[in-house]
Protein backbone atom coordinates (compact mmCIF):
# COMPACT_ATOMS: atom_id res chain seq x y z
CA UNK A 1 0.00 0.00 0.00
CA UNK A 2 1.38 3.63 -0.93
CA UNK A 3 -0.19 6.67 0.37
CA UNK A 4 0.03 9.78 -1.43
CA UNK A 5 -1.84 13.58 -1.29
CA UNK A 6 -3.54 15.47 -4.63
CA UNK A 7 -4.40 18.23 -2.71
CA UNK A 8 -4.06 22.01 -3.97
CA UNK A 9 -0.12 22.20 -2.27
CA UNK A 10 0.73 19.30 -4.47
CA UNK A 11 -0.49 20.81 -7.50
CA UNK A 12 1.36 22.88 -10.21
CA UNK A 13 -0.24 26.56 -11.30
CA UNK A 14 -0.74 26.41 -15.08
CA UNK A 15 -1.02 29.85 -16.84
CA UNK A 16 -0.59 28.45 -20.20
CA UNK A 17 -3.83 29.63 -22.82
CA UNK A 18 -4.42 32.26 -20.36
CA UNK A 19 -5.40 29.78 -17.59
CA UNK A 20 -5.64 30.48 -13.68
CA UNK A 21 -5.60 27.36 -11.69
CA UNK A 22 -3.41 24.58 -9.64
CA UNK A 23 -3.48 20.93 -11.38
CA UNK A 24 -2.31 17.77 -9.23
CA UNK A 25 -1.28 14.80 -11.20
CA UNK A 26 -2.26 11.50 -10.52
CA UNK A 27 -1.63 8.91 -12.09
CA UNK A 28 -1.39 7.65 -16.07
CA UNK A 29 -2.45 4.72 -17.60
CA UNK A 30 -1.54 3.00 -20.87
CA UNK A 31 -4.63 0.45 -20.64
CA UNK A 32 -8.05 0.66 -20.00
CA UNK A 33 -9.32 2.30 -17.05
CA UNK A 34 -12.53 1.68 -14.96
CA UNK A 35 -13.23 4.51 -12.69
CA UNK A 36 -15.69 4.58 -10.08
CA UNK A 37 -17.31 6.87 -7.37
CA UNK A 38 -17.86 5.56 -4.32
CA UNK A 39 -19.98 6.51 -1.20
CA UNK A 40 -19.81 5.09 2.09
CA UNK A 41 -21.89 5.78 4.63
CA UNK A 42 -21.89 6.38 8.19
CA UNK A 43 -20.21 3.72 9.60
CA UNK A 44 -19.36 2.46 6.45
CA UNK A 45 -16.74 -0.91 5.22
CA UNK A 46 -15.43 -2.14 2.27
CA UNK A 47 -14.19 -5.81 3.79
CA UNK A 48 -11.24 -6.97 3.63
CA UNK A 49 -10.09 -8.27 -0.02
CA UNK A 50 -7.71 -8.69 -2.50
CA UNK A 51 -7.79 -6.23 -5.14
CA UNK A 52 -8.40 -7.24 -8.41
CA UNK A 53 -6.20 -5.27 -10.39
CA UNK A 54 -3.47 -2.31 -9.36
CA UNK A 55 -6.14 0.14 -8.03
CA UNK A 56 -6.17 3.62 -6.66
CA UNK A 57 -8.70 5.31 -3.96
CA UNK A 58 -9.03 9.24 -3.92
CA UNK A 59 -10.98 10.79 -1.34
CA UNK A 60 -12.86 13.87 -2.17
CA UNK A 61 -15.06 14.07 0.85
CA UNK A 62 -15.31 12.87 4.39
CA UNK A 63 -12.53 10.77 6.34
CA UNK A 64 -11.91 7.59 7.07
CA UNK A 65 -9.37 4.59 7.67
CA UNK A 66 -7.77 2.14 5.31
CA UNK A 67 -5.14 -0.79 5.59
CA UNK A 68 -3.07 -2.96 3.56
CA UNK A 69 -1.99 -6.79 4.84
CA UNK A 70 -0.72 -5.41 8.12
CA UNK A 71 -3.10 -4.72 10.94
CA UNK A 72 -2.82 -1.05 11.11
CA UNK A 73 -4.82 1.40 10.20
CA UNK A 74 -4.25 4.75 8.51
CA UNK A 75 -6.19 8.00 8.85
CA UNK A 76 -7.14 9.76 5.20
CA UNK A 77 -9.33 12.89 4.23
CA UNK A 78 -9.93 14.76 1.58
CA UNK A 79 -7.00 15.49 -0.61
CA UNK A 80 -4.80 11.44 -0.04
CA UNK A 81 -5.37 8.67 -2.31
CA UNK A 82 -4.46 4.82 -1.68
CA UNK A 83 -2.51 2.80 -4.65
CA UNK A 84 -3.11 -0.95 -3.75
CA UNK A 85 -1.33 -3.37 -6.00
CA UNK A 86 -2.84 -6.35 -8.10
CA UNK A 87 -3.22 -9.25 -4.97
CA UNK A 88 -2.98 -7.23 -2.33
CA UNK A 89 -5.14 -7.10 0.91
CA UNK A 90 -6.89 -4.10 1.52
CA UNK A 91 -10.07 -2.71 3.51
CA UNK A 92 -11.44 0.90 3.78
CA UNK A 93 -13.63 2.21 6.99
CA UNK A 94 -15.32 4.92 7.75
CA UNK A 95 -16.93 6.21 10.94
CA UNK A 96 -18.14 10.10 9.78
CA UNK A 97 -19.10 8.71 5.86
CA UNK A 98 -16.70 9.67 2.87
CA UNK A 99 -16.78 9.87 -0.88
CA UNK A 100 -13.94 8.54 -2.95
CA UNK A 101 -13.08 8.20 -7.01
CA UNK A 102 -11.40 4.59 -7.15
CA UNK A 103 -9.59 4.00 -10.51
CA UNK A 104 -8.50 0.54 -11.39
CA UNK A 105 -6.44 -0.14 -14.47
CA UNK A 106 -3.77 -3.37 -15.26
CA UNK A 107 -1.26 -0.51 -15.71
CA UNK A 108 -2.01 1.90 -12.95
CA UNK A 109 1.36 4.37 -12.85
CA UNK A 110 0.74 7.23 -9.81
CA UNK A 111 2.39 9.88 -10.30
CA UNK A 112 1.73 11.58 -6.68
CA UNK A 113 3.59 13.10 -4.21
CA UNK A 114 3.52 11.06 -0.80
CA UNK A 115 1.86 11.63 2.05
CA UNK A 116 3.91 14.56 4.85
């Protein structure tokens, strides 16, 4: 598991075509891509499971907790994404609700910053 942030002080201003505004990259992808939006509820789990294909979790609203094989648990909000690998273990929690864009490709390559 690899945590990363897309928030605004990751992002790069872009002027160009007379353009005002902060872009953060995140990821690229040479094969097909199915993204997703996903909303968990109060209280809300996706179990624990092996992830299909190289997949990565953004969250755009809300808070919760995710984990990878080990036990532990790590906080995220809006503004950190999640990049699980094909196989791996994986769950994602919520007490408060959250919202998150999950992209899963066979040739996911993030392009983030990590996590501070």
């Amino acid at each position: 598991m690899e945590l990363f942030k897309f928030d605004k002080s990751k992002g790069k201003k872009i002027s160009k075509f007379n353009s005002d505004f902060i872009m953060s990259r995140i990821t690229q992808t040479t094969q097909p891509a199915h993204i997703s939006c996903m909303h968990l509820e109060e209280n809300g789990v996706v179990g624990y499971h092996q992830a299909v294909g190289p997949q990565l979790l953004l969250i755009v609203s809300g808070e919760g907790f995710v984990r990878g094989e080990q036990e532990d648990y790590f906080s995220v909000e809006i503004g950190d994404a999640v990049f699980w690998n094909k196989g791996e273990w994986h769950e994602t929690k919520t007490g408060k609700g959250l919202m998150a864009i999950i992209i899963e490709s066979q040739e996911l390559l993030p392009i983030m910053h990590d996590m501070e």
